[in-house]
C-alpha atoms as a PDB file:
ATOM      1  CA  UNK A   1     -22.763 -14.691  19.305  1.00  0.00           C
ATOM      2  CA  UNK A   2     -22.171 -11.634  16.105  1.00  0.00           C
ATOM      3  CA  UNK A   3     -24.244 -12.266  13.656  1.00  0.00           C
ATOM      4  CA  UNK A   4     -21.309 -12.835  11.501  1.00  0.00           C
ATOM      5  CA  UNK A   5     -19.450 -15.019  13.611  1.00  0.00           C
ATOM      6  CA  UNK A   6     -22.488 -17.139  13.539  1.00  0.00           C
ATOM      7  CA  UNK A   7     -22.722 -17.376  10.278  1.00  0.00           C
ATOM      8  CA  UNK A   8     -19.495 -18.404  10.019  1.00  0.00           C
ATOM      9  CA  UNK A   9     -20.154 -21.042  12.622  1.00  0.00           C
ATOM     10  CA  UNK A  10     -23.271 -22.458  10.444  1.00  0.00           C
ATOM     11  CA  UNK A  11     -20.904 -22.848   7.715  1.00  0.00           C
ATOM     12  CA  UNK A  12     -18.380 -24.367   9.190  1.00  0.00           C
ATOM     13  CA  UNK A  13     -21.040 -26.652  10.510  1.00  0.00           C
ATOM     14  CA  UNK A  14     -22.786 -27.673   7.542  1.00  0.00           C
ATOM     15  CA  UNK A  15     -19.511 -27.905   5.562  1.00  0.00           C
ATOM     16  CA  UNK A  16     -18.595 -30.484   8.439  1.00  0.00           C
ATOM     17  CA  UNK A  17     -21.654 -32.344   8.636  1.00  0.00           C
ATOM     18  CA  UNK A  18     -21.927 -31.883   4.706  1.00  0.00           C
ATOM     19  CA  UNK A  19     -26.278 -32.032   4.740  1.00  0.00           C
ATOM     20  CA  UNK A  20     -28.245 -30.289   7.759  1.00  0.00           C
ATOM     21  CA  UNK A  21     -31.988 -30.027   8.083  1.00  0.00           C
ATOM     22  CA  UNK A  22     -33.143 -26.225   8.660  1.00  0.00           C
ATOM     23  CA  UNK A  23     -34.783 -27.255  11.681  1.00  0.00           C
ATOM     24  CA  UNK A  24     -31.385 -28.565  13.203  1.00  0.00           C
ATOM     25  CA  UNK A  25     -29.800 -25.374  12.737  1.00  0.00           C
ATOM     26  CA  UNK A  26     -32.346 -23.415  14.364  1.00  0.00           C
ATOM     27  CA  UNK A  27     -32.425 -25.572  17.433  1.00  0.00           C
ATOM     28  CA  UNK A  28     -28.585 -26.054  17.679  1.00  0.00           C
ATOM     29  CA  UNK A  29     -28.140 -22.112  17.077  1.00  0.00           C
ATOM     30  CA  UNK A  30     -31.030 -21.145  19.091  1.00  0.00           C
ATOM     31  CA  UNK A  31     -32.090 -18.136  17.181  1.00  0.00           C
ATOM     32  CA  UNK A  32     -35.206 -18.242  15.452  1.00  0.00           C
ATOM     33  CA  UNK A  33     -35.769 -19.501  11.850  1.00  0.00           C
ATOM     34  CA  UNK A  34     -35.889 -16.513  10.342  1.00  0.00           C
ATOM     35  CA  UNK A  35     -32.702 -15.922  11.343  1.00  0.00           C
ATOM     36  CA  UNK A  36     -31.495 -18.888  10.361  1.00  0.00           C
ATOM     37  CA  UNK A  37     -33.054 -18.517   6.650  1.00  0.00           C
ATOM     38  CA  UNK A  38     -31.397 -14.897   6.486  1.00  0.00           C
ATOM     39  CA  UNK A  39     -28.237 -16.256   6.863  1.00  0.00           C
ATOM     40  CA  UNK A  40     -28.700 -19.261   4.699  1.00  0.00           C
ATOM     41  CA  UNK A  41     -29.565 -16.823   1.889  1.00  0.00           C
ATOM     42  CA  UNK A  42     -26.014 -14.889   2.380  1.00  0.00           C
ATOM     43  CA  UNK A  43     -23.751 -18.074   2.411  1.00  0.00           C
ATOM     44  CA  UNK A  44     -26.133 -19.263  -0.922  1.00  0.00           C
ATOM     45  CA  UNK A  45     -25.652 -16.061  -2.487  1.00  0.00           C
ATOM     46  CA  UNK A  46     -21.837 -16.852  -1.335  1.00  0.00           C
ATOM     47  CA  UNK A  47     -21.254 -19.803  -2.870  1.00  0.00           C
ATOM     48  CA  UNK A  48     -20.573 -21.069  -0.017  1.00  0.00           C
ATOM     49  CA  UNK A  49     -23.802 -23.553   0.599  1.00  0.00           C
ATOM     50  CA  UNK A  50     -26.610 -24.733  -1.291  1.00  0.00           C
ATOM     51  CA  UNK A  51     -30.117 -24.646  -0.209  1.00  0.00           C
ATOM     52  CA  UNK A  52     -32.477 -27.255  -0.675  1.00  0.00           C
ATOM     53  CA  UNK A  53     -36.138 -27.899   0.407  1.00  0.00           C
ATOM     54  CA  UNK A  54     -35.845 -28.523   4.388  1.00  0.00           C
ATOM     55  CA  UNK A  55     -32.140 -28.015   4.268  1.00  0.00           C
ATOM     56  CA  UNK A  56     -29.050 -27.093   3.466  1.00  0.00           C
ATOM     57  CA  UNK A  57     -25.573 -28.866   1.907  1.00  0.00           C
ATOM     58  CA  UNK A  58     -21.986 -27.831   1.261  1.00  0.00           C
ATOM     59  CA  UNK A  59     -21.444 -26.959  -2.051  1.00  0.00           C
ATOM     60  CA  UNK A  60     -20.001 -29.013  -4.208  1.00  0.00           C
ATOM     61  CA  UNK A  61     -17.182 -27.656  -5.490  1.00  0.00           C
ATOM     62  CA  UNK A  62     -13.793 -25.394  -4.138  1.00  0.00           C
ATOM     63  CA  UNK A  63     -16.048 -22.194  -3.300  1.00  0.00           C
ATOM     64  CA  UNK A  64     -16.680 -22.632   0.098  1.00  0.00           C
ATOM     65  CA  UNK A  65     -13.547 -23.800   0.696  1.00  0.00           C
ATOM     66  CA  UNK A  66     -12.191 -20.220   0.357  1.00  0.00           C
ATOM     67  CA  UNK A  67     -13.619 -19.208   3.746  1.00  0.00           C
ATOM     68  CA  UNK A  68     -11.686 -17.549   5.940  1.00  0.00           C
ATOM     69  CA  UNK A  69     -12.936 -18.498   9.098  1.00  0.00           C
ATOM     70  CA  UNK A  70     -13.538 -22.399   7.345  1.00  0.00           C
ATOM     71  CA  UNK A  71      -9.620 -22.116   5.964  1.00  0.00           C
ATOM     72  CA  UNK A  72      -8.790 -21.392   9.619  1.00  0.00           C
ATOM     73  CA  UNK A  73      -9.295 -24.771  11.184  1.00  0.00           C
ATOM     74  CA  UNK A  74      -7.743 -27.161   7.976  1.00  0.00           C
ATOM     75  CA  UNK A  75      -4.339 -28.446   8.977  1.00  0.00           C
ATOM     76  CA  UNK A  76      -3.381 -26.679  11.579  1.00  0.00           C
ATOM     77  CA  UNK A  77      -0.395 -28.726  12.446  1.00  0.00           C
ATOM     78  CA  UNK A  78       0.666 -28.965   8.696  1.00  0.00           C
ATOM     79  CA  UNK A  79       0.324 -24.741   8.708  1.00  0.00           C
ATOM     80  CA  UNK A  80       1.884 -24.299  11.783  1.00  0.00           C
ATOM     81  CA  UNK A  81       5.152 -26.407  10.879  1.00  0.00           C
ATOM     82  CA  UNK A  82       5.120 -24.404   7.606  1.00  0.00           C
ATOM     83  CA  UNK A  83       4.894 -20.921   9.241  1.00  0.00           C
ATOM     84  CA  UNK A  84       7.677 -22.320  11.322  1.00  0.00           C
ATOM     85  CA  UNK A  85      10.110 -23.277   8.678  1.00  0.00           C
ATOM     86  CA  UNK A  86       9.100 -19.789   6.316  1.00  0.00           C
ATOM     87  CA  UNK A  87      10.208 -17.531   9.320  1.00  0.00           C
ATOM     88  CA  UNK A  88      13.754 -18.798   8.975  1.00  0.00           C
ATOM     89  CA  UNK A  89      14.047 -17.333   5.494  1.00  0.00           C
ATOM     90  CA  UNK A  90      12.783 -13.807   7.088  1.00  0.00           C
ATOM     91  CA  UNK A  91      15.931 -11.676   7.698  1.00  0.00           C
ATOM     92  CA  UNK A  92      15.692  -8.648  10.610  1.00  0.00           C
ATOM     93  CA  UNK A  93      15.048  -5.307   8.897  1.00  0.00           C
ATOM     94  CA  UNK A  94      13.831  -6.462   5.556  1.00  0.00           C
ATOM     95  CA  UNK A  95      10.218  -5.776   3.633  1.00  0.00           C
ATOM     96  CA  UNK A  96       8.278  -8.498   3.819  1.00  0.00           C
ATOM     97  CA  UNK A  97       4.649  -9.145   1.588  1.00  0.00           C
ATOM     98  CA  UNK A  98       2.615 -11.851   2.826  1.00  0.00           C
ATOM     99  CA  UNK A  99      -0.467 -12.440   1.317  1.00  0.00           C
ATOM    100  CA  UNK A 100      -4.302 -13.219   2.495  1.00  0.00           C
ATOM    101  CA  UNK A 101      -3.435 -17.230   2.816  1.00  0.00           C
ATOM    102  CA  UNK A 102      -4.544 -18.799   6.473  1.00  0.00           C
ATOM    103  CA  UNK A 103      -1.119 -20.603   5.689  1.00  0.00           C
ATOM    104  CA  UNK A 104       0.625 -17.317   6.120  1.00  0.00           C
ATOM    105  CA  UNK A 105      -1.319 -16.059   8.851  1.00  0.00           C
ATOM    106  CA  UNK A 106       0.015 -18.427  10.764  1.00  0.00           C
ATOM    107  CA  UNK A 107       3.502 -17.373  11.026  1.00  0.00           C
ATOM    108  CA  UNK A 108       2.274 -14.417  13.010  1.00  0.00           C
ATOM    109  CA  UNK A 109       3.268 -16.088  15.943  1.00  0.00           C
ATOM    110  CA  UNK A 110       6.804 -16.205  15.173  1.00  0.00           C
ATOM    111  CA  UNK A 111       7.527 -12.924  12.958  1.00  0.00           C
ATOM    112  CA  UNK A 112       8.736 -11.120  16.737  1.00  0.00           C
ATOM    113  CA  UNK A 113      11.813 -13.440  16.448  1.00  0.00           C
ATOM    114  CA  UNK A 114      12.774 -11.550  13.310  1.00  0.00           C
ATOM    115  CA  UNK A 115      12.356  -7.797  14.733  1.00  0.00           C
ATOM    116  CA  UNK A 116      13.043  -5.204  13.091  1.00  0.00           C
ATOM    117  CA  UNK A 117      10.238  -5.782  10.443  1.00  0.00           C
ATOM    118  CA  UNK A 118       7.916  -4.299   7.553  1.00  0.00           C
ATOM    119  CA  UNK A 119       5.410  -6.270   7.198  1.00  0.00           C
ATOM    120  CA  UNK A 120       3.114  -5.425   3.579  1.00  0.00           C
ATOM    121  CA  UNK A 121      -0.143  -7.469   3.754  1.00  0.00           C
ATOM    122  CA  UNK A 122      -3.732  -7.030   2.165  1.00  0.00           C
ATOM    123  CA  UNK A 123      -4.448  -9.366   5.281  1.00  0.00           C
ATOM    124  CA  UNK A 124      -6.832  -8.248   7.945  1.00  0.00           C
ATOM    125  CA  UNK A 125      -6.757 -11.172   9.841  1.00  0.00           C
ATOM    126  CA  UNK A 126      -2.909 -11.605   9.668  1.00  0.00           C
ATOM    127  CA  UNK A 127      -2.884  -7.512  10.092  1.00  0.00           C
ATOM    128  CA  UNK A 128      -4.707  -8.077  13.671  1.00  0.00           C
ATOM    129  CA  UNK A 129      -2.329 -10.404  14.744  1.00  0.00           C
ATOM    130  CA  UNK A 130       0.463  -8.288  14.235  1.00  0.00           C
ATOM    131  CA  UNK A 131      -0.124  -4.932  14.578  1.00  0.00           C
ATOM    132  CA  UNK A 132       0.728  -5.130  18.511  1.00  0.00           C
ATOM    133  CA  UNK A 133       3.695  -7.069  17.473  1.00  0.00           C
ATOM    134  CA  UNK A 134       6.430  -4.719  18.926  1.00  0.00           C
ATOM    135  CA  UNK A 135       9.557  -3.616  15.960  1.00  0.00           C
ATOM    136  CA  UNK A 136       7.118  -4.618  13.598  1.00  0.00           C
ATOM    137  CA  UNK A 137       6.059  -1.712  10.596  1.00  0.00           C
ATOM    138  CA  UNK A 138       2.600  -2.784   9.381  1.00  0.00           C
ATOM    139  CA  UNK A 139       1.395  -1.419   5.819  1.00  0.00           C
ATOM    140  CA  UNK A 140      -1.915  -2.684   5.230  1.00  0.00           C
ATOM    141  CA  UNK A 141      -2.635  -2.426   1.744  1.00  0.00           C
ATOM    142  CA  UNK A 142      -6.139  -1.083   1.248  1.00  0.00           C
ATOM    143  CA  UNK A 143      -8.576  -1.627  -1.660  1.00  0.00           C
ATOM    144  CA  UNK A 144     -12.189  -3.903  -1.776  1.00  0.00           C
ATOM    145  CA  UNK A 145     -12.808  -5.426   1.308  1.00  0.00           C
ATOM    146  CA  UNK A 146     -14.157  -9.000   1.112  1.00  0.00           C
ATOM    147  CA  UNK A 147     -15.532 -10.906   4.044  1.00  0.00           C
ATOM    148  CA  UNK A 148     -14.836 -14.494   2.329  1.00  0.00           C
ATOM    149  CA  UNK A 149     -11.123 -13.856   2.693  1.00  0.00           C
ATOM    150  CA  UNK A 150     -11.124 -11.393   4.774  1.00  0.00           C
ATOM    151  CA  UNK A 151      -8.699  -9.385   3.309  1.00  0.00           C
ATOM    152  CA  UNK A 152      -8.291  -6.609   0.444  1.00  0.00           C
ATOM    153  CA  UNK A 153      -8.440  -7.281  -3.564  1.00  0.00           C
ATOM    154  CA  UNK A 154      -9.381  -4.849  -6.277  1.00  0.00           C
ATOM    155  CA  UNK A 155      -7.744  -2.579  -8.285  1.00  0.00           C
ATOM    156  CA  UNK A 156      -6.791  -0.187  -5.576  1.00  0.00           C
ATOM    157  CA  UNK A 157      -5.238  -2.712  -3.797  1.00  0.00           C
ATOM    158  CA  UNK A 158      -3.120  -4.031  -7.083  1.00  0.00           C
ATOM    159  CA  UNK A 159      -2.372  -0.499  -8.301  1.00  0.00           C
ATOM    160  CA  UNK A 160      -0.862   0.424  -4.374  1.00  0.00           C
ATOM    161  CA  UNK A 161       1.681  -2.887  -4.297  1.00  0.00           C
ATOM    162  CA  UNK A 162       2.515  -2.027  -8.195  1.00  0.00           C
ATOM    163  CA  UNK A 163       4.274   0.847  -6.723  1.00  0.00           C
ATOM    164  CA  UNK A 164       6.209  -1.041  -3.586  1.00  0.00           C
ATOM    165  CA  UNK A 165       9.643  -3.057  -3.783  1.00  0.00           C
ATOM    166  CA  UNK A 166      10.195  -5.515  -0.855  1.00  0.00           C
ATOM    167  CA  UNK A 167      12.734  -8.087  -0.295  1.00  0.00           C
ATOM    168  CA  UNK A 168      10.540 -11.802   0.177  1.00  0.00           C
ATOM    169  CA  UNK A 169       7.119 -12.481  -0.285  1.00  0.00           C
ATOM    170  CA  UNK A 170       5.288 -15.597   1.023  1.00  0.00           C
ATOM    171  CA  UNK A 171       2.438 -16.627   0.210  1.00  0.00           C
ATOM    172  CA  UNK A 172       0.263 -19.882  -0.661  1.00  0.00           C
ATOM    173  CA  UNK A 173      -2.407 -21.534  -3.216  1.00  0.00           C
ATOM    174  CA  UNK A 174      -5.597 -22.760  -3.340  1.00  0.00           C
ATOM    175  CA  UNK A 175      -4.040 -25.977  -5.550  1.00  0.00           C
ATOM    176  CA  UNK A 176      -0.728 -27.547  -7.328  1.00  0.00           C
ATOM    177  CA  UNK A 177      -0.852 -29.831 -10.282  1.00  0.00           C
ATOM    178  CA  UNK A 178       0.925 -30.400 -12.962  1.00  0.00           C
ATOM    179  CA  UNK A 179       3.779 -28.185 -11.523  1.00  0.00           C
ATOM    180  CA  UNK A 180       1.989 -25.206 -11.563  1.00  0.00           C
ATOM    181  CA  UNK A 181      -0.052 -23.218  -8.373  1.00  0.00           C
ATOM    182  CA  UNK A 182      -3.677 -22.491  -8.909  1.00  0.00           C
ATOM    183  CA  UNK A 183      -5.559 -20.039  -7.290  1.00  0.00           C
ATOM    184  CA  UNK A 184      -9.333 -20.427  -7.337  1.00  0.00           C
ATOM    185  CA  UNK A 185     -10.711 -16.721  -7.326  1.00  0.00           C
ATOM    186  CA  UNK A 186      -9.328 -14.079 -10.446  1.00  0.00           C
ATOM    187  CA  UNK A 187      -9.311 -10.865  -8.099  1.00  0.00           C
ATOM    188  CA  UNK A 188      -7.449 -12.964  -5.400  1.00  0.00           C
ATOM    189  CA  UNK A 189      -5.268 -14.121  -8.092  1.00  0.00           C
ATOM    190  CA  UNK A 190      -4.209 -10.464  -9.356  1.00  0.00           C
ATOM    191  CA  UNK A 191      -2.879  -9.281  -5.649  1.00  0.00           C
ATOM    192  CA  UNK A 192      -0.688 -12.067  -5.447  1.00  0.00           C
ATOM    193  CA  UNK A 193       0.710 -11.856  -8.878  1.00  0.00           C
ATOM    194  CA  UNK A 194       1.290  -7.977  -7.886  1.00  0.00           C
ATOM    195  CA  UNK A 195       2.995  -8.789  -4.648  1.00  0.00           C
ATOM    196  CA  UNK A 196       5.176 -11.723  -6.930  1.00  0.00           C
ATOM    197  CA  UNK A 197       6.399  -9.217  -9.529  1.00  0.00           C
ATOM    198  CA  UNK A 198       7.184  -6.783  -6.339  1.00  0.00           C
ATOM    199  CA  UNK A 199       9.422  -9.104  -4.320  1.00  0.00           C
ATOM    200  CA  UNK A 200      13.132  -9.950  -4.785  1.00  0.00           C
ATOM    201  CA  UNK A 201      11.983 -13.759  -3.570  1.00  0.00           C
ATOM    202  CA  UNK A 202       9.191 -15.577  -3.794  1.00  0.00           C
ATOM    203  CA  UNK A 203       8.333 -19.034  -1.180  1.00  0.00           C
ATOM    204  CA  UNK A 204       5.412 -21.153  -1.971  1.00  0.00           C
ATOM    205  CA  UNK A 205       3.848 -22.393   1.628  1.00  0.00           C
ATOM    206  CA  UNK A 206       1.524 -25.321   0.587  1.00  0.00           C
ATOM    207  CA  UNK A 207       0.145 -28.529   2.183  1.00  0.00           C
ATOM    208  CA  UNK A 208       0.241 -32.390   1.201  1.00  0.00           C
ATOM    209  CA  UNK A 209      -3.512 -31.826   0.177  1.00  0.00           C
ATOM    210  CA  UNK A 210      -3.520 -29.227  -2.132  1.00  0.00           C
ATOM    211  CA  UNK A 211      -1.884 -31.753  -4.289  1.00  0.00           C
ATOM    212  CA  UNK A 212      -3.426 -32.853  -7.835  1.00  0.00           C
ATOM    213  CA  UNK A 213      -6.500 -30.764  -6.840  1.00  0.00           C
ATOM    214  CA  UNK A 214      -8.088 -28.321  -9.416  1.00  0.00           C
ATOM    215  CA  UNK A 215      -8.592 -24.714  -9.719  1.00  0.00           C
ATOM    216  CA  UNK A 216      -9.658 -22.279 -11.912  1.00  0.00           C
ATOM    217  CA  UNK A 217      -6.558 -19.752 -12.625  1.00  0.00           C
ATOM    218  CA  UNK A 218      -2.627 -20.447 -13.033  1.00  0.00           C
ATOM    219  CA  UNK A 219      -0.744 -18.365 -10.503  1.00  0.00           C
ATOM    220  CA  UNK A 220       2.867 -19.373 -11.348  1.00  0.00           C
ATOM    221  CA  UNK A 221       5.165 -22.807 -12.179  1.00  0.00           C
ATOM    222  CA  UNK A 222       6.688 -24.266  -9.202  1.00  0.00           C
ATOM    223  CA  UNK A 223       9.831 -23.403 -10.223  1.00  0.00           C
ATOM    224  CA  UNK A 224       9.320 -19.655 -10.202  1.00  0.00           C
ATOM    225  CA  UNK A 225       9.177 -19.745  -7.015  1.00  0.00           C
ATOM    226  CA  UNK A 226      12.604 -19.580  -5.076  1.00  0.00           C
ATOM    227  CA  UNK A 227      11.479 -22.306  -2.356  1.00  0.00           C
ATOM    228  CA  UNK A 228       7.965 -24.518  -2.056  1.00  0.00           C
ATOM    229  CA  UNK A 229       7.999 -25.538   1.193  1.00  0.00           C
ATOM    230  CA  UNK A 230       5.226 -28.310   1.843  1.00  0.00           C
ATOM    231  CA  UNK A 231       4.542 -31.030   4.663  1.00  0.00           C
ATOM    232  CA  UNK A 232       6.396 -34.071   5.005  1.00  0.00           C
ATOM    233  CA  UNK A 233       3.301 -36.042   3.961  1.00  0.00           C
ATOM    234  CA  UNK A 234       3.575 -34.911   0.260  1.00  0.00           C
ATOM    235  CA  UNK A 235       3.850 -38.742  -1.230  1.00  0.00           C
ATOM    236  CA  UNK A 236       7.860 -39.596  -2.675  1.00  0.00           C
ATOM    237  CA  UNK A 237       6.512 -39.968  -6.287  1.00  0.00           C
ATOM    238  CA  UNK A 238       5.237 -36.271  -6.040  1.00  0.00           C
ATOM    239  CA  UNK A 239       8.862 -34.871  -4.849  1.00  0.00           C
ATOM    240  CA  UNK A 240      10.334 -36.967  -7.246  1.00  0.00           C
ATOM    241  CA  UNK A 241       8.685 -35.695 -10.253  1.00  0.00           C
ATOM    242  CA  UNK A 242       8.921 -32.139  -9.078  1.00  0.00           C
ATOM    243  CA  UNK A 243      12.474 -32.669  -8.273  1.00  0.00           C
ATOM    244  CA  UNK A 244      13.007 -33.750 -11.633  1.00  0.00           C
ATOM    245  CA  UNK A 245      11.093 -30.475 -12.649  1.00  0.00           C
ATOM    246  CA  UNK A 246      13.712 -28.274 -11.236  1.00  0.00           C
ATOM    247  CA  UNK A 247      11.375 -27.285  -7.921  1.00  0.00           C
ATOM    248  CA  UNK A 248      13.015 -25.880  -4.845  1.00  0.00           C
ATOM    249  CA  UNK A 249      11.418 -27.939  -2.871  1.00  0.00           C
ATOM    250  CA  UNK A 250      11.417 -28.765   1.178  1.00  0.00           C
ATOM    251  CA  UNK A 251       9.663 -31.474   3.053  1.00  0.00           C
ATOM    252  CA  UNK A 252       9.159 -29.792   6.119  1.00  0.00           C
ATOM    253  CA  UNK A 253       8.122 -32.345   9.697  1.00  0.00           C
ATOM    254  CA  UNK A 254       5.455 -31.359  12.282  1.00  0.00           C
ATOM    255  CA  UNK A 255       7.719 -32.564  14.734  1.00  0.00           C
END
């Protein structure tokens, strides 16, 4: 195993198991402990866990849950279904922004079913998927590389998409409450709001459980957007009240 892959891998493990000793990790990783400790002091200076004396605990708050390779294995089934229903409102030949959301990524799959295709992402995951994707243009927006997301942020990446025009942009969020997407990390928050102003139409992708949950920043209100698609377990009393909000929304079923 990388070294970075298994660092992801203790993360996802302690997030999972939400308190591990130190010696557990060492003998379920089988490296030494030094190792272990090197890569504990990353992920602390991350955010993404906290260390204590003898071990090690999820922190406890929305940090860690910004982790790509963490993101990656939450609701696959809800993403999936969501990636399917977004690719519908992809037309052949258009410019398409998608942003650094696991949500999105998962459409790669299906984008060869809307060939021809430019694709404008600050995605490197979502970029690996589909840059063998045959008919499909891939502009990879450059800028500050950050291995939490494992995408592209910064102001070179914000100043590059202020200068593009495209025709849909998809995208998701970190949270939704009171009618309103939140997005946890400012930087993150400024690429999508570039890529928002720089599309003709916007869709929200978003599960049942970002629901009612908090984050720091306001992205946009719901009804902005030109369709929020979300799962079909989003409760009636939520579609309700965002139906009487004006929201475009969509219940969309796994099945």
């Amino acid at each position: 195993m990388k070294p970075k892959e298994r660092k992801d891998a203790i993360a996802a493990y302690v997030m999972e198991q939400g308190d591990v000793r130190i010696d557990d990790l060492v003998d379920r990783f089988d490296v030494s402990r030094m190792t272990i400790l090197r890569h504990l002091d990353s992920l602390a200076a991350q955010g993404v866990l906290r260390k204590l004396h003898g071990s090690v605990t999820a922190q406890p708050s929305s940090v860690y849950e910004s982790l790509f390779a963490f993101r990656q294995t939450q609701k696959t089934g809800e993403k999936e279904a969501l990636a399917r229903e977004a690719v519908e409102e992809i037309e052949p030949g258009q410019v398409v922004f998608m942003d650094e959301s696991t949500t999105v990524s998962a459409m790669a799959p299906f984008l060869e079913t809307k060939r021809p295709l430019k694709l404008v992402t600050n995605s490197l995951g979502l970029a690996n998927r589909a840059v063998d994707i045959e008919d499909l243009s891939l502009l990879l927006l450059g800028g500050d590389y950050h291995p939490t997301y494992n995408a592209f942020i910064g102001h070179v990446c914000e100043t590059a998409i202020a200068g593009l025009r495209g025709n849909l942009f998809l995208c998701s969020a970190s949270a939704v409450s009171d009618g309103c997407a939140f997005i946890q990390d400012p930087q993150i928050i400024r690429v999508k709001q570039a890529m928002f102003r720089a599309a003709q139409k916007r869709v929200l992708m978003v599960d049942s459980s970002k629901f009612d949950k908090v984050a720091l920043h306001q992205f946009a209100a719901l009804d902005e957007f030109d369709l929020v698609l979300v799962d079909e377990a989003l409760p009636n009393a939520i579609c309700e009240a965002l139906d009487a909000m004006n929201v475009p929304l969509k219940r969309v079923s796994k099945s």
